[in-house]
Protein backbone atom coordinates (compact mmCIF):
# COMPACT_ATOMS: atom_id res chain seq x y z
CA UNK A 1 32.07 18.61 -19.15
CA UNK A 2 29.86 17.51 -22.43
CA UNK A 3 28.64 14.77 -20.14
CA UNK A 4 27.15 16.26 -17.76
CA UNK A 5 24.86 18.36 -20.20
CA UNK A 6 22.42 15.10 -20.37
CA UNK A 7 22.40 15.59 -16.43
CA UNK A 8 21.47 19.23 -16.61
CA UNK A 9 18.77 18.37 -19.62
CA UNK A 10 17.24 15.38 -17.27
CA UNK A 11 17.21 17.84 -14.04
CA UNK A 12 14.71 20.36 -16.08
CA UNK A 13 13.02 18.33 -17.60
CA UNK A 14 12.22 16.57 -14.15
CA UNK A 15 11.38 19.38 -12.39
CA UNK A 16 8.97 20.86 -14.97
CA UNK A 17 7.23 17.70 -15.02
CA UNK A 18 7.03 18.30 -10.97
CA UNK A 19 5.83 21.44 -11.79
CA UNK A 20 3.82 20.90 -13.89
CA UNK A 21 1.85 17.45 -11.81
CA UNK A 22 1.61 19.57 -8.80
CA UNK A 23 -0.57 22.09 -10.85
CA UNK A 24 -2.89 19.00 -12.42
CA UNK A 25 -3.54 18.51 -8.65
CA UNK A 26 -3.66 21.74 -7.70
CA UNK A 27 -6.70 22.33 -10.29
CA UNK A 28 -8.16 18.44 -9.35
CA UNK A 29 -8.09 19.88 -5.82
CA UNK A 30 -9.77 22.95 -6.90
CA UNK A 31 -12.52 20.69 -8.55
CA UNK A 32 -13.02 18.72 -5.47
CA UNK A 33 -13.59 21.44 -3.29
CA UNK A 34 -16.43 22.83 -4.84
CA UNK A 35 -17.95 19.26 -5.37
CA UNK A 36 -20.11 17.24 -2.69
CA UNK A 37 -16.60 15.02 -2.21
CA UNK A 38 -14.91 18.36 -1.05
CA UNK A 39 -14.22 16.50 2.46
CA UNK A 40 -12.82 13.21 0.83
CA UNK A 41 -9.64 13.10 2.26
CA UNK A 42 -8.89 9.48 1.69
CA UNK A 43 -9.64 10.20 -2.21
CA UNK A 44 -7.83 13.50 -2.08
CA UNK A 45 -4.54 11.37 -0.40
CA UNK A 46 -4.71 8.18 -3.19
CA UNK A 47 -4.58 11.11 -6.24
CA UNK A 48 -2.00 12.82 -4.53
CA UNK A 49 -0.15 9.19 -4.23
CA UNK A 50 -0.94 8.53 -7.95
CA UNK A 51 0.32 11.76 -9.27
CA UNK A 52 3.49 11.59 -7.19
CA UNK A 53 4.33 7.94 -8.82
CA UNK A 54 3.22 9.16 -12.22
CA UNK A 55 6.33 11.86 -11.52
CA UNK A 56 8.56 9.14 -10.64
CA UNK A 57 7.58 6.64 -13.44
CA UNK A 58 7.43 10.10 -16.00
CA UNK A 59 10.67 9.41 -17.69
CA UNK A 60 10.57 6.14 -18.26
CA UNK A 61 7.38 5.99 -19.07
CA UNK A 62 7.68 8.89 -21.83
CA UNK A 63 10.76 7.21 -23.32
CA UNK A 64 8.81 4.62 -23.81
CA UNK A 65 6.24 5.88 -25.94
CA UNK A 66 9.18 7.64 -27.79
CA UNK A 67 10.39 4.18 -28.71
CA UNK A 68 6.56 2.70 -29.62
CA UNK A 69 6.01 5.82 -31.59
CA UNK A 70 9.45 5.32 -33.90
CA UNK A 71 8.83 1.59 -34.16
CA UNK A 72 5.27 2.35 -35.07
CA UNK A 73 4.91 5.30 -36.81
CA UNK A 74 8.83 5.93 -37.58
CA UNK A 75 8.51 9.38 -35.91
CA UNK A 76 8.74 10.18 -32.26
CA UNK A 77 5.78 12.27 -30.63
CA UNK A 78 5.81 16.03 -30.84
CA UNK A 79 7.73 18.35 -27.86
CA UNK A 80 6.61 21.46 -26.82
CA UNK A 81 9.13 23.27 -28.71
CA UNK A 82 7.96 21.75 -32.13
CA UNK A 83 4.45 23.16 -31.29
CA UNK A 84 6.28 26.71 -30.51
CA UNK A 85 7.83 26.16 -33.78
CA UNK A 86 4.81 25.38 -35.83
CA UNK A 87 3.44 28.44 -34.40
CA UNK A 88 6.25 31.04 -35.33
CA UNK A 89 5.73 29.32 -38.87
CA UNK A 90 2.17 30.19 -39.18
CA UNK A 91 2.50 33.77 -38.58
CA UNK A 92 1.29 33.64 -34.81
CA UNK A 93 4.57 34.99 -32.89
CA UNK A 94 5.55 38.16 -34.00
CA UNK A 95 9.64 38.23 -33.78
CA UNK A 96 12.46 37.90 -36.49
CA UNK A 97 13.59 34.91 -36.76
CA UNK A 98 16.80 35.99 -35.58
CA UNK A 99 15.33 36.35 -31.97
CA UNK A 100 13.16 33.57 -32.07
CA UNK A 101 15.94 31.07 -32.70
CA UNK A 102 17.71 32.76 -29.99
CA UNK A 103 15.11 32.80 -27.10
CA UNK A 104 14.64 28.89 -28.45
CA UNK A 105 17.95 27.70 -28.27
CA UNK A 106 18.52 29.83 -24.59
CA UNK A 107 18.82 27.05 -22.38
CA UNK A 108 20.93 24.98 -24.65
CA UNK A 109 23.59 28.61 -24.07
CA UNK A 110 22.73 28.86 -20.61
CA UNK A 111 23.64 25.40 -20.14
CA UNK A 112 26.92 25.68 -22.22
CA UNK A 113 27.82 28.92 -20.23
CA UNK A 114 27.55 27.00 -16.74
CA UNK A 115 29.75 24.28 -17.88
CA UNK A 116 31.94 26.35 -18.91
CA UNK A 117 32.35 28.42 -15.82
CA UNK A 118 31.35 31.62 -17.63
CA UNK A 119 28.49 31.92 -14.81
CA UNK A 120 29.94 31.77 -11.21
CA UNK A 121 26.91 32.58 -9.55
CA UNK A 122 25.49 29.28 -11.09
CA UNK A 123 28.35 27.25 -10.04
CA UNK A 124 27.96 29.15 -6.87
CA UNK A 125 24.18 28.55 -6.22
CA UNK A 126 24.94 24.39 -7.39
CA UNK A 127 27.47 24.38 -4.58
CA UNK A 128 25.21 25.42 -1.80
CA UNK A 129 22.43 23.21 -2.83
CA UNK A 130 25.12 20.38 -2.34
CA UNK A 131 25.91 21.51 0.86
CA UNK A 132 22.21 22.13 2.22
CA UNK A 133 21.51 18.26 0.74
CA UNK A 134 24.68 16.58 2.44
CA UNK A 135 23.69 18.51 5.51
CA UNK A 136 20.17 16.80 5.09
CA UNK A 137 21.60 13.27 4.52
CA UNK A 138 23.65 13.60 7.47
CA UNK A 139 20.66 14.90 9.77
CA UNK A 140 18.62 11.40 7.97
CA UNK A 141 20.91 9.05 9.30
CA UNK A 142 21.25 10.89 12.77
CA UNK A 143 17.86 10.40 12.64
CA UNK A 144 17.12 6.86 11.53
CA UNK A 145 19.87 6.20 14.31
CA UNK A 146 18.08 8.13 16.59
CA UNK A 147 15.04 5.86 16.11
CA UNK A 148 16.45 2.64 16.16
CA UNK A 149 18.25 3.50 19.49
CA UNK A 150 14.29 4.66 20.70
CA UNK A 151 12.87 0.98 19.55
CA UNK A 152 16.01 -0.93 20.34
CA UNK A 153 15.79 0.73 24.34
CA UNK A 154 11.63 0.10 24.72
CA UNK A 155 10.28 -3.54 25.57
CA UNK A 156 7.70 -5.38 23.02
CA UNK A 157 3.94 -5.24 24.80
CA UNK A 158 2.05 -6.70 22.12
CA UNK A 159 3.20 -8.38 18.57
CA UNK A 160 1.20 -9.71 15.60
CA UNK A 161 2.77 -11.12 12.42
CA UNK A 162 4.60 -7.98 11.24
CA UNK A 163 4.54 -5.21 14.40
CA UNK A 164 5.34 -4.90 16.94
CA UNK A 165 3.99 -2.40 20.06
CA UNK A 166 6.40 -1.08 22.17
CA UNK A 167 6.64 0.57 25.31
CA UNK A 168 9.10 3.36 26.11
CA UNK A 169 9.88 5.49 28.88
CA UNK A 170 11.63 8.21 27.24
CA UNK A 171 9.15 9.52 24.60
CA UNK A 172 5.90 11.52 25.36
CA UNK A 173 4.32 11.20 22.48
CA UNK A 174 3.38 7.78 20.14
CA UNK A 175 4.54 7.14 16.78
CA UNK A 176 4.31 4.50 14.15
CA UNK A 177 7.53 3.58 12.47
CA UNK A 178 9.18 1.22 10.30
CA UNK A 179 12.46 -1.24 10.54
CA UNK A 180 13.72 -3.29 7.59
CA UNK A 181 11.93 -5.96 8.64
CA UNK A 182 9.02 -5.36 10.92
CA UNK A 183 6.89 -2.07 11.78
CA UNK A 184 6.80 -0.69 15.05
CA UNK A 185 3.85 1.36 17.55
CA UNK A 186 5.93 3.41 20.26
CA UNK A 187 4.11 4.17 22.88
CA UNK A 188 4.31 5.98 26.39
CA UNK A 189 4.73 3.35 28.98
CA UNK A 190 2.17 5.81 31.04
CA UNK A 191 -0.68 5.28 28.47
CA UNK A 192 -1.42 1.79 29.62
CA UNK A 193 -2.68 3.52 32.59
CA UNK A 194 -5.20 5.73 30.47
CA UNK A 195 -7.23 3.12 29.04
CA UNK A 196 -9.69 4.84 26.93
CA UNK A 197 -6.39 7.03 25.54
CA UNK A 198 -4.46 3.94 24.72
CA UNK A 199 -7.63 2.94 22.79
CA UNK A 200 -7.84 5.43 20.77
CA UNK A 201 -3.54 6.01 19.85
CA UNK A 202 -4.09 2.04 19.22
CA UNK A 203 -6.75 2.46 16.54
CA UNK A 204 -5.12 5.72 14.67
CA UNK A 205 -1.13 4.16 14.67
CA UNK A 206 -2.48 1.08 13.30
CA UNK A 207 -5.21 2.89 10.88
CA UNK A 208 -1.41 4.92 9.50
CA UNK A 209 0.02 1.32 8.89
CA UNK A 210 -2.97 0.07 7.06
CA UNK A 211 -2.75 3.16 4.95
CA UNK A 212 1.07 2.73 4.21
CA UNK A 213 1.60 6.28 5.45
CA UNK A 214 4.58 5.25 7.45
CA UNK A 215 6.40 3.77 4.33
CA UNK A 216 5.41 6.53 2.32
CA UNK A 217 7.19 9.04 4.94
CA UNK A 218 10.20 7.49 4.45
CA UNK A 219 10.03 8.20 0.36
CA UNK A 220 9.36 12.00 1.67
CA UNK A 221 12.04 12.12 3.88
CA UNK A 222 14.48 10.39 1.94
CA UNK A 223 13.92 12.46 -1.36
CA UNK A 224 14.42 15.71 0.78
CA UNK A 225 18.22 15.92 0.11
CA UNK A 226 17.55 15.71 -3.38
CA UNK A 227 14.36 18.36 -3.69
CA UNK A 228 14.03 20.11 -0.78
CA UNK A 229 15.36 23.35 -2.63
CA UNK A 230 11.95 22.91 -4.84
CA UNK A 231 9.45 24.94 -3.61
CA UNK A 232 6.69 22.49 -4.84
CA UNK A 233 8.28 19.34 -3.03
CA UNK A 234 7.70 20.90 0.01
CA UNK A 235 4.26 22.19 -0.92
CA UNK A 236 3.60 18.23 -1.75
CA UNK A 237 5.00 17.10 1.30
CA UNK A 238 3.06 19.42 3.50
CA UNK A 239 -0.22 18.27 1.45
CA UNK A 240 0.38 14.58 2.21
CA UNK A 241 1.00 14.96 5.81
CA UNK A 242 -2.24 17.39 6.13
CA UNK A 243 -4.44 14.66 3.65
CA UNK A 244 -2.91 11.81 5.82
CA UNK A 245 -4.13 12.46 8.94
CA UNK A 246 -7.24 14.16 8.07
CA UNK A 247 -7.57 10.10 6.48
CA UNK A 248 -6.64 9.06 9.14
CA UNK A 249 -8.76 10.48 11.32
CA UNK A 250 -11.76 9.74 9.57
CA UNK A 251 -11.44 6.11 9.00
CA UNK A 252 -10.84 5.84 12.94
CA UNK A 253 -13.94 7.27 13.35
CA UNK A 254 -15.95 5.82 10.87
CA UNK A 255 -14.68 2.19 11.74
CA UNK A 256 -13.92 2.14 15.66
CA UNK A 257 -16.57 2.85 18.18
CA UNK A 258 -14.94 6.19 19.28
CA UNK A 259 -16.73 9.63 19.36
CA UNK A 260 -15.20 12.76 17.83
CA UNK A 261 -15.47 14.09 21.28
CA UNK A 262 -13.36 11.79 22.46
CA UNK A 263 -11.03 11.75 19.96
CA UNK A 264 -10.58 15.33 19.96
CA UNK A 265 -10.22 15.05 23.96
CA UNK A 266 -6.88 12.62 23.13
CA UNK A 267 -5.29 14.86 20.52
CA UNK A 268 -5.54 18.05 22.91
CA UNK A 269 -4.27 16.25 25.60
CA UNK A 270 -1.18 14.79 23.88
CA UNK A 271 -0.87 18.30 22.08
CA UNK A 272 -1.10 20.47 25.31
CA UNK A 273 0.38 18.63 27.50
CA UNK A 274 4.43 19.41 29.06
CA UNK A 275 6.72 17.90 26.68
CA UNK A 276 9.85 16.77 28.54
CA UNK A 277 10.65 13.40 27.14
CA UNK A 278 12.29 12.81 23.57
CA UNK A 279 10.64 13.90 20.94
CA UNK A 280 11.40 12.49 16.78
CA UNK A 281 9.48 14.69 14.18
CA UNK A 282 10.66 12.82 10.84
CA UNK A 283 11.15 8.91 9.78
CA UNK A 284 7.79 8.61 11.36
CA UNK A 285 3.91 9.23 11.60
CA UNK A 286 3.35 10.62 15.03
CA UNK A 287 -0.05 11.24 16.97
CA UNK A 288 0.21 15.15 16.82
CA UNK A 289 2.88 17.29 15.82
CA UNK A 290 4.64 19.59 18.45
CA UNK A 291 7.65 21.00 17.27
CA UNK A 292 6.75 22.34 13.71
CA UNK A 293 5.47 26.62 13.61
CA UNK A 294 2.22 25.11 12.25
CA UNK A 295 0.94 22.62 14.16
CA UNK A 296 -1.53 24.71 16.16
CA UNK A 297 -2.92 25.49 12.85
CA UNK A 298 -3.03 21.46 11.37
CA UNK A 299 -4.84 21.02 14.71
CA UNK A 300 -7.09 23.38 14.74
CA UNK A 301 -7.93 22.27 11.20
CA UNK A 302 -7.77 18.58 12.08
CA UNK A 303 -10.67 19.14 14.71
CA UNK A 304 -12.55 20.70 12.40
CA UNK A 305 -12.65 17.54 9.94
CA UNK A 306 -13.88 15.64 12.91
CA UNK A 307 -16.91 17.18 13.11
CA UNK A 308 -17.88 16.27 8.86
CA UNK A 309 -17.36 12.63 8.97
CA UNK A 310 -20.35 11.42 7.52
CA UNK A 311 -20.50 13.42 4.99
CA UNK A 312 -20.51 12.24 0.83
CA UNK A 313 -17.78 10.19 -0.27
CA UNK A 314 -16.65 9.81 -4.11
CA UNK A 315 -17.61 5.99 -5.84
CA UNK A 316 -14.60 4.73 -7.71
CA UNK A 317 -15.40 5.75 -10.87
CA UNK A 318 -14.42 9.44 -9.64
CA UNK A 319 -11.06 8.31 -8.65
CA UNK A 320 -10.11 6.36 -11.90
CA UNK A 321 -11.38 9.23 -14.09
CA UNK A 322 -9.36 11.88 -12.24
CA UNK A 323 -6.51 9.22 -11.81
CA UNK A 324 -6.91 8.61 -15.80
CA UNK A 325 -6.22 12.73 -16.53
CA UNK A 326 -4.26 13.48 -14.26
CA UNK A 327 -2.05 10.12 -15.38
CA UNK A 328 -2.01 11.34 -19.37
CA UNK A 329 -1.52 15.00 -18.29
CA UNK A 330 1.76 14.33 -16.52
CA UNK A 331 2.51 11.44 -19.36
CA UNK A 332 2.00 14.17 -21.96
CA UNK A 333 4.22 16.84 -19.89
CA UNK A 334 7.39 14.44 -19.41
CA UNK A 335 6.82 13.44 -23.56
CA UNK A 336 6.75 16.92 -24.67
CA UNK A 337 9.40 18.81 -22.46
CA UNK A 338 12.26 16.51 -23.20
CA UNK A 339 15.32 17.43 -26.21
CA UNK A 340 13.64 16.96 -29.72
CA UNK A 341 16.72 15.30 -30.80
CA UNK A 342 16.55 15.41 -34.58
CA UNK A 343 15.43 18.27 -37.33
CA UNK A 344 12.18 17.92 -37.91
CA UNK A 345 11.03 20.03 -41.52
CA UNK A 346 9.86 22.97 -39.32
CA UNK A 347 12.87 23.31 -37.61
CA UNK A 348 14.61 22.85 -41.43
CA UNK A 349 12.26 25.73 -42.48
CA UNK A 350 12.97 27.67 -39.31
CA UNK A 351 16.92 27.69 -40.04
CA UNK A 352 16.58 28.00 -43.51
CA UNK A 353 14.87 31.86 -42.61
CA UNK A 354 17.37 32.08 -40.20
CA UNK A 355 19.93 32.28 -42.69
CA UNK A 356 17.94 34.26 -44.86
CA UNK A 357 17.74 37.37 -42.64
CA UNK A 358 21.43 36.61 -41.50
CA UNK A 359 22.21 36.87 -45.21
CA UNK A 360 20.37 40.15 -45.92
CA UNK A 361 21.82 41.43 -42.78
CA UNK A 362 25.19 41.19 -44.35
CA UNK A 363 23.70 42.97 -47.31
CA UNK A 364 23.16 40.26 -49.61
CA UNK A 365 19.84 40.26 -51.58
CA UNK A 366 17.72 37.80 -50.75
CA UNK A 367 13.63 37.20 -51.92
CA UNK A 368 11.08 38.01 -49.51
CA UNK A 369 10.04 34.90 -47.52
CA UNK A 370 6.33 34.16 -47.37
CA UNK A 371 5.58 32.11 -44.44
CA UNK A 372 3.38 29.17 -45.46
C-alpha cells in the first residue's frame, strides 16, 4: 500500500497544475476580451493548445529544473509549502504551531487514512470513478469501431496524398476523421447534387485538417476516461470545440470566396434539417453538432462570429508573450506543488517549536520562543 502513495501524490499534484493552467487562461481570456483581438479565435485556440501541452509536459518539465537546480545550486527550487512555512516563521499566520503542523501535514494523513481503509467513502468514491472511466473506454472503442465500419462501407470520390473523400449513404451529416494511416472527409452521397453546399463542407473539413483539429479530438476523447470526473477537463474541452470552429469558420471565410450569407445558409440547413441517417458525435470534427443540449446555443453563437470577420487580429509578438507567461506560470505551479522531499532549516525551526509547545503542554518548562 506504501506504493501507491507516490500515485496519490502525482494525481494532486496533476490536477492542481490543471487547475491551476485553466485559470492562467481563464484570466488570458479575460485580457483578450476586453482588447481589440477579443474576436481572435485562431489566437485564442493556439494558447489554449499551448497551455494544454504545458500541462502535459508539467512534470517532466519541473523535475527537470529540480535536477538543474541541485546540480547547480545544490538546492532544489522552493514549493509552495516552504513559502507557507517561511510565513508562519515571520509572524504572519496566527496559529500554534501545534495546528499549523497539523493543517500542513493533512494530506500526507488523509492520504495514509485512504490506504489504510480507515475512509470507505474514499475507497467508495475511487471505485465509481473506475467504473464511469471503463464505461468510457468501452463506449471509445464502440466508437472508433463504429467509424471505421462508416469509412470502411462509403466509396473514395476524391484522394490526394494523405485523404481521402468519401461518399456514404448512411450518414446525414459530414465529418472529418482520422485512420492510422490516412485522414478521411465523409460526406453525404446527396451533397454532390448541391453544388454550392458541397463547396462550402469541402473548404471547412479540409480548413479542420489543416488546423490539426481532428488529431487533437482524438487527445480529448481519449483522455476522457482518465479526467472526465474533473470539472475543468470538461470546461477545456468544451472551450476547444467552441474556439475550433469559430477558427474554423473564419479562415473559410477569410480565404475561400464564400459569403457569410452563404455559409450561414449551409450550417442551418445541415442543422435543421430531418436527421434520419447515422449520426457519430465523438472521434471526429463534424459540420454542426445535433445531438448535444447545446448546440442551438454554439450555433447561434457561431453565426454571430460570422458576421466580425474582418475585424483586428493579434501580430505574433502577442502570442509568444502570452505563450511565454502563461508557459512559466504553469512551469512554476507543477515546481512548487510537488513533495519538498528533504528538511529544509525552516521546516527544522518549525519542528523544533513544535516540540517546544508539545513539551510545555506536558508541563515541562520551556523558554519563550521569539520567532525570528
Amino acid at each position: 500500500m506504501t506504493a501507491m502513495k507516490p500515485v496519490l501524490d502525482f494525481i494532486v499534484d496533476a490536477n492542481v497544475v490543471f487547475f491551476v493552467a485553466f485559470g492562467l487562461w481563464a484570466l488570458t481570456q479575460f485580457i483578450l476580451s476586453k482588447s481589440r483581438w477579443k474576436n481572435d479565435f485562431a489566437l485564442q485556440l493556439r494558447l489554449l493548445r499551448i497551455v494544454f501541452l504545458c500541462v502535459v509536459f508539467g512534470p517532466a518539465l519541473s523535475f527537470l529544473s529540480i535536477e538543474m537546480s541541485q546540480a547547480i545550486g545544490g538546492t532544489a527550487p522552493l514549493t509552495a509549502s516552504d513559502l507557507v512555512v517561511a510565513a508562519y516563521l515571520r509572524g504572519d499566520i496566527a496559529m500554534t504551531a501545534i495546528q499549523f503542523e497539523a493543517i500542513l501535514n493533512s494530506r500526507s494523513r488523509i492520504f495514509d487514512a485512504v490506504l489504510a481503509g480507515e475512509m470507505p467513502w474514499v475507497t467508495a468514491l475511487i471505485v465509481a470513478i473506475a467504473i464511469g472511466a471503463l464505461v468510457l473506454i468501452v463506449r471509445a472503442v464502440w466508437t472508433i469501431a463504429h467509424i471505421q465500419r462508416l469509412v470502411s462501407q462509403s466509396y473514395v470520390w476524391r484522394r490526394t496524398p494523405n485523404t481521402d473523400v468519401r461518399l456514404s449513404d448512411t450518414i446525414t451529416i459530414p465529418f472529418a476523421v482520422r485512420g492510422p494511416f490516412r485522414r478521411h472527409v465523409v460526406l453525404p452521397s446527396n451533397l454532390i447534387l448541391r453544388p454550392k453546399e458541397l463547396r462550402v463542407v469541402l473548404a471547412h473539413e479540409f480548413e479542420h485538417l489543416r488546423q490539426g483539429d481532428v488529431e487533437w479530438e482524438l487527445i480529448f476523447e481519449l483522455l476522457k476516461p482518465l479526467l472526465y470526473w474533473n470539472p475543468v477537463f470538461l470546461l477545456w474541452k468544451r472551450a476547444f470545440a467552441r474556439l475550433r470552429e469559430f477558427s474554423c469558420d473564419r479562415a473559410v471565410l477569410r480565404t475561400q470566396k464564400i459569403s457569410p450569407r452563404e455559409y450561414a445558409d449551409c450550417l442551418l440547413r445541415f442543422f435543421g434539417q430531418t436527421v434520419d441517417g447515422t449520426r457519430v458525435e465523438s472521434m471526429n470534427v463534424g459540420l454542426v453538432r445535433i445531438r448535444s443540449r447545446s448546440a442551438r446555443m454554439a450555433l447561434e453563437r457561431r453565426l454571430l462570429a460570422l458576421q466580425k470577420v474582418n475585424e483586428h487580429h493579434a501580430n505574433p509578438y502577442v502570442f509568444w508573450w502570452a505563450t511565454s507567461v502563461l508557459a512559466l506560470g504553469i512551469f512554476f505551479a507543477a515546481a512548487s506543488v510537488r513533495d519538498p522531499g528533504d528538511w529544509s532549516h525552516d521546516r527544522l525551526m518549525l519542528s523544533t517549536v513544535v516540540n517546544l509547545e508539545r513539551m510545555e503542554a506536558y508541563g515541562y518548562s520551556t523558554p519563550p520562543f521569539q520567532r525570528p
